[in-house]
N, C-alpha and C. Protein backbone atom coordinates (compact mmCIF):
# COMPACT_ATOMS: atom_id res chain seq x y z
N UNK A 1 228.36 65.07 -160.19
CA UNK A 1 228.23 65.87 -159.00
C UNK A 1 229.01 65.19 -157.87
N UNK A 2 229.79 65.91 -156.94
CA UNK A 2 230.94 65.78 -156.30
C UNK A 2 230.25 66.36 -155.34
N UNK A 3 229.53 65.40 -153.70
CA UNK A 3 229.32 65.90 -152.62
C UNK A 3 230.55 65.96 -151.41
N UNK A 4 230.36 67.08 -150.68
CA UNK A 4 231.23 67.04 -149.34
C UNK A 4 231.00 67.73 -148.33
N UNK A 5 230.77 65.99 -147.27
CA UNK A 5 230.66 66.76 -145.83
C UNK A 5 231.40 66.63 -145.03
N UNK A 6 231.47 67.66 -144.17
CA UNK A 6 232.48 67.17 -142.62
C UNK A 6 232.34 66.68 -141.64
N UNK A 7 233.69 65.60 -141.55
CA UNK A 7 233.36 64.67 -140.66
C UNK A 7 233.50 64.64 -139.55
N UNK A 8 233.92 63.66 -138.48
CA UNK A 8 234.76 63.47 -137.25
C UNK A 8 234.87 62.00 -136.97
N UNK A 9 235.55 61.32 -136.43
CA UNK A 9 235.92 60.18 -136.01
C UNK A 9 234.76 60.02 -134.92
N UNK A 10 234.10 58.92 -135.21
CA UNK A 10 233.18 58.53 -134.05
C UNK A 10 233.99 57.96 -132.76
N UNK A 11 233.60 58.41 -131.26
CA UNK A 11 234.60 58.56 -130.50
C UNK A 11 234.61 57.39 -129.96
N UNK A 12 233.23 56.07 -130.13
CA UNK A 12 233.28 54.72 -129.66
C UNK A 12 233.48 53.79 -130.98
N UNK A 13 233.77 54.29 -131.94
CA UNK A 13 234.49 53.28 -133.21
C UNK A 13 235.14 54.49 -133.88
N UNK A 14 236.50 54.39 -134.00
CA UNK A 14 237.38 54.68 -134.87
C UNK A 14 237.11 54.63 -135.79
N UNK A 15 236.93 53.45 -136.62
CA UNK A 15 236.49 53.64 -138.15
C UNK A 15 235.25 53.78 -138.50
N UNK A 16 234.46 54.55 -137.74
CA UNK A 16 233.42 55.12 -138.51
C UNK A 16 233.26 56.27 -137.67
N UNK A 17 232.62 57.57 -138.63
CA UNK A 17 232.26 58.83 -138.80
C UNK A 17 231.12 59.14 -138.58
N UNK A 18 231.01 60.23 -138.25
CA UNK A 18 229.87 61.00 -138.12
C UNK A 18 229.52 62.49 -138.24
N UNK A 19 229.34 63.31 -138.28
CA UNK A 19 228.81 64.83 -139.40
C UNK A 19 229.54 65.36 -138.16
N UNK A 20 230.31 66.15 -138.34
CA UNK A 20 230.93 67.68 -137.96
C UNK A 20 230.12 68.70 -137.72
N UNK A 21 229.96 69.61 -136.54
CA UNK A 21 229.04 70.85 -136.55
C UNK A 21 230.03 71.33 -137.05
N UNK A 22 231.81 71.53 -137.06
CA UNK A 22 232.43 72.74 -137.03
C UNK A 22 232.90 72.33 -138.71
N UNK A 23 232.56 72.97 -139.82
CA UNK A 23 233.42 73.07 -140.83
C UNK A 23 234.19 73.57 -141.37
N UNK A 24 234.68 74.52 -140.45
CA UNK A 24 236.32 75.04 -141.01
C UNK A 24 237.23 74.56 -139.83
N UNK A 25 236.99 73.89 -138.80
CA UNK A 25 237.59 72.94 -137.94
C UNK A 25 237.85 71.41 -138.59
N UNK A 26 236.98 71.28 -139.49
CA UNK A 26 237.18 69.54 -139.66
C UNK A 26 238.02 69.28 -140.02
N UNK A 27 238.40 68.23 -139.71
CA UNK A 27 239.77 67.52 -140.00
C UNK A 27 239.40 66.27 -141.29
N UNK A 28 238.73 66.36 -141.33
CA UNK A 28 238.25 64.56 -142.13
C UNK A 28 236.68 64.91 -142.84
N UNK A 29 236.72 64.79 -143.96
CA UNK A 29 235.72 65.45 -144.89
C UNK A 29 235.02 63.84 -146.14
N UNK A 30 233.74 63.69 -145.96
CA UNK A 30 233.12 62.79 -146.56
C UNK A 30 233.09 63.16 -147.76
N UNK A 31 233.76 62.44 -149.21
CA UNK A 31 232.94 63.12 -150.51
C UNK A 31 232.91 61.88 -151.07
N UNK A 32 231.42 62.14 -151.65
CA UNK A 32 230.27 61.20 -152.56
C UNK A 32 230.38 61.79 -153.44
N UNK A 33 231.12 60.40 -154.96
CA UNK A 33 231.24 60.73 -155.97
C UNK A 33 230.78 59.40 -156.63
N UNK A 34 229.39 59.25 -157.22
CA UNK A 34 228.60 58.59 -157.98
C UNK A 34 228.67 57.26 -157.03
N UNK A 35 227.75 57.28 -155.84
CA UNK A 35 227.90 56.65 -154.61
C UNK A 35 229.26 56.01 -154.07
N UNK A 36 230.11 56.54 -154.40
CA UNK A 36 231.41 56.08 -154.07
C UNK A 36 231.86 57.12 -152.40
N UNK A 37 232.03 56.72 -151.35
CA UNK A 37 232.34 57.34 -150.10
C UNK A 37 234.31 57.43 -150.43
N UNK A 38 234.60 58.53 -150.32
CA UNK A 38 236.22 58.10 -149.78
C UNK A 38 236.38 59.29 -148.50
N UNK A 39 236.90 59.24 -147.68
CA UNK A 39 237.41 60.33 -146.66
C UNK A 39 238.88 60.86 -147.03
N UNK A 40 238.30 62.28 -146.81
CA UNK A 40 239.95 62.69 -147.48
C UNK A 40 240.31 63.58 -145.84
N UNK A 41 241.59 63.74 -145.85
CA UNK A 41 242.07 64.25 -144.33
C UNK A 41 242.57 65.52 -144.64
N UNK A 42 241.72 66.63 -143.96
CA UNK A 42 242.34 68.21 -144.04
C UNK A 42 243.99 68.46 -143.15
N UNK A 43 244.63 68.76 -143.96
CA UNK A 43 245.72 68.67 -143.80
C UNK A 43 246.23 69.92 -142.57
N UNK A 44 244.97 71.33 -143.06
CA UNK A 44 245.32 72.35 -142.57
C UNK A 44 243.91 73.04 -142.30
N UNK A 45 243.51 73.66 -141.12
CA UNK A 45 241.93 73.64 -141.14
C UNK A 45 241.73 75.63 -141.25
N UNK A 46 240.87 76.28 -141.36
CA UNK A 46 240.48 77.32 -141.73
C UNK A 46 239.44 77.20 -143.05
N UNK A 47 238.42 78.11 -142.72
CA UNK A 47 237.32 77.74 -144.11
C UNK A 47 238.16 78.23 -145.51
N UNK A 48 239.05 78.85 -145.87
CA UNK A 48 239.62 79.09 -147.12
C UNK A 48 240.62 77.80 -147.55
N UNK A 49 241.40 77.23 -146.68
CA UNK A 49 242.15 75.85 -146.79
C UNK A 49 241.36 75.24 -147.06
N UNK A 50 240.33 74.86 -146.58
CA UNK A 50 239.02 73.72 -146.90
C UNK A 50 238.53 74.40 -148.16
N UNK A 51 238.51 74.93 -148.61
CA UNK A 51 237.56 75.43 -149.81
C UNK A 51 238.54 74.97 -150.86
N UNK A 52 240.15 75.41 -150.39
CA UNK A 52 240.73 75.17 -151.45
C UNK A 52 240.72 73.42 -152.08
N UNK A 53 241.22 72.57 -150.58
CA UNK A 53 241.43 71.45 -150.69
C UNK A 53 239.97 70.75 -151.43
N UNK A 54 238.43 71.18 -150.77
CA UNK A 54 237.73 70.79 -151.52
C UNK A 54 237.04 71.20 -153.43
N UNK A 55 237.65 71.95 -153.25
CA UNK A 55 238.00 72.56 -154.83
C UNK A 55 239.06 71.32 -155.85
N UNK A 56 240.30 71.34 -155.21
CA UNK A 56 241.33 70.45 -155.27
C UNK A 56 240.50 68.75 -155.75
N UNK A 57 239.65 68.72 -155.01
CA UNK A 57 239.26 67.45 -155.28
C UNK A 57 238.03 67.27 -155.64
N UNK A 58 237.29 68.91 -156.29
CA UNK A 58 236.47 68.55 -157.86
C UNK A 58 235.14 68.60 -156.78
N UNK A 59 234.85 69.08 -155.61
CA UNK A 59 233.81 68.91 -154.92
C UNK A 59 232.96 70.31 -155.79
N UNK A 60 231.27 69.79 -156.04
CA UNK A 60 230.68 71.06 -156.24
C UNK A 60 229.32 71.45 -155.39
N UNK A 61 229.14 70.37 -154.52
CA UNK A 61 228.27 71.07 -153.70
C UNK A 61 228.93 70.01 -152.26
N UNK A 62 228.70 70.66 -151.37
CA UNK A 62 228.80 70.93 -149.86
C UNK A 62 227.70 70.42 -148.82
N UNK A 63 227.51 69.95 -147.75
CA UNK A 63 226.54 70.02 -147.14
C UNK A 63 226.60 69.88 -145.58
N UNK A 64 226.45 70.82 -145.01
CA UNK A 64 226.99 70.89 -143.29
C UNK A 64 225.83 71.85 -142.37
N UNK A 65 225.87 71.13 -141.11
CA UNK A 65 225.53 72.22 -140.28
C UNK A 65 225.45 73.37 -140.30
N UNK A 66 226.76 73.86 -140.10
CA UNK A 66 227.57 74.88 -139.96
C UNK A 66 228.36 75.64 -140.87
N UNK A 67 228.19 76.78 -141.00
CA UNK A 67 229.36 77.32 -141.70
C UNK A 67 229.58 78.78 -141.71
N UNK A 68 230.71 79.15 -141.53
CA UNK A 68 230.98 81.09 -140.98
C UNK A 68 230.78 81.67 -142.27
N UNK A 69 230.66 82.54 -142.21
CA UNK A 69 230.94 83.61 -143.60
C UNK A 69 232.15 83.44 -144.01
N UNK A 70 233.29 83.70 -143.66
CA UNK A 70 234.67 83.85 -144.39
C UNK A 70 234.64 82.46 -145.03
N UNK A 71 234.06 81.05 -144.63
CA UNK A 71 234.82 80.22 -145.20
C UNK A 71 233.68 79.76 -146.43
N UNK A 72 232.34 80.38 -146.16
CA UNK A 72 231.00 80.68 -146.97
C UNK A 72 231.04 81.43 -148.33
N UNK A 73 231.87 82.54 -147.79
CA UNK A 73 232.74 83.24 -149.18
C UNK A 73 233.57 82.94 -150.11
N UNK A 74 234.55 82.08 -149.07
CA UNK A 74 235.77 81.40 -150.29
C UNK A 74 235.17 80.45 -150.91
N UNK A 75 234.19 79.56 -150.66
CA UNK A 75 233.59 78.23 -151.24
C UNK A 75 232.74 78.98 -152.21
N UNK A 76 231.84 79.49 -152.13
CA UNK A 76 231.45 80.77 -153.30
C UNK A 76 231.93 80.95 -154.04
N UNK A 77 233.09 81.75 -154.06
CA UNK A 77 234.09 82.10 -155.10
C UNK A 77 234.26 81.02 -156.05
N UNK A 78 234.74 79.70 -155.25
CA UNK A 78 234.81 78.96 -155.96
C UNK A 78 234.30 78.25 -156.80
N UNK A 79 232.96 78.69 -156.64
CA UNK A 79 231.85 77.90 -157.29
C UNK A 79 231.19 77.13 -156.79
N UNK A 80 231.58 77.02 -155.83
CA UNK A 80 230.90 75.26 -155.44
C UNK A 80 229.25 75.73 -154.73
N UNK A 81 228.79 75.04 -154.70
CA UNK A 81 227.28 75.48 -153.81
C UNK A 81 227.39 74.83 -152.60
N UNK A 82 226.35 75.39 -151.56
CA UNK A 82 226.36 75.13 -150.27
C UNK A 82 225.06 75.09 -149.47
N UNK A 83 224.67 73.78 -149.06
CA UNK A 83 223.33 73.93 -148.24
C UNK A 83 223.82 73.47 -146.80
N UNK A 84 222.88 74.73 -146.21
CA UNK A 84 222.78 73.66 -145.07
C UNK A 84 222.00 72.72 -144.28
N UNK A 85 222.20 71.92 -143.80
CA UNK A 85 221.23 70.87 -143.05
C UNK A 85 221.41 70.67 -141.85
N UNK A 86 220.45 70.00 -141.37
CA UNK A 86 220.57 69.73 -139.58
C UNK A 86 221.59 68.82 -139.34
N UNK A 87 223.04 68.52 -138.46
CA UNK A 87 223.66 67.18 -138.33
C UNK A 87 223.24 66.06 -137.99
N UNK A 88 221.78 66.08 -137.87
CA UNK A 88 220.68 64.86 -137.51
C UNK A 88 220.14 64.12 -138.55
N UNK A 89 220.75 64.92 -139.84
CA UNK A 89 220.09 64.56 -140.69
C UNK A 89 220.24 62.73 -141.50
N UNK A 90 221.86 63.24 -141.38
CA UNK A 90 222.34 61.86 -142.12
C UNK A 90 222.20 60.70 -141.06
C-alpha cells in the first residue's frame, strides 16, 4: 500500500513540511511506501495532473483535507481510494 499526501514547505524551516488544504494546488506530495517518506514535486498542478502523476508513482490510497470533485473523479477512475481527514491530523 502506497500512501499520498499533500504537502507544502513549512514557511519557518524549508526542509520540513506540513499537510496542504489545497490538493490540486500542491506542489510537493508526501508518499509512504512501507514506512519509507520520499517527497515527490508536482511538476504541473490541476486535480487530473495529480492523479495522473500519483498514479505514475503506484499511489493507492490518498489522504487530504481537501479535495474538488473534478480532481475526486480522476483519482477514482484511477482506482486509487480517497479519505478525507482534518489537516490537524498528522
Amino acid at each position: 500500500m502506497i500512501i499520498a499526501i499533500p504537502v507544502k514547505p513549512d514557511s519557518k524551516d524549508r526542509n520540513k513540511y506540513k499537510v496542504s488544504n489545497a490538493f490540486g494546488k500542491a506542489s510537493f506530495f508526501a508518499v509512504v511506501n512501507d514506512g519509507n517518506i520520499e517527497i515527490i514535486k508536482a511538476e504541473e498542478t490541476g486535480g487530473k495532473n495529480i492523479a495522473k502523476l500519483l498514479k505514475n508513482n503506484d499511489v493507492n490510497i490518498v489522504l487530504t483535507p481537501h479535495l474538488g470533485r473534478g480532481a475526486f473523479n480522476a483519482i477514482k477512475n484511477l482506482g486509487i481510494k480517497v479519505y478525507a481527514v482534518p489537516a490537524n491530523i498528522f
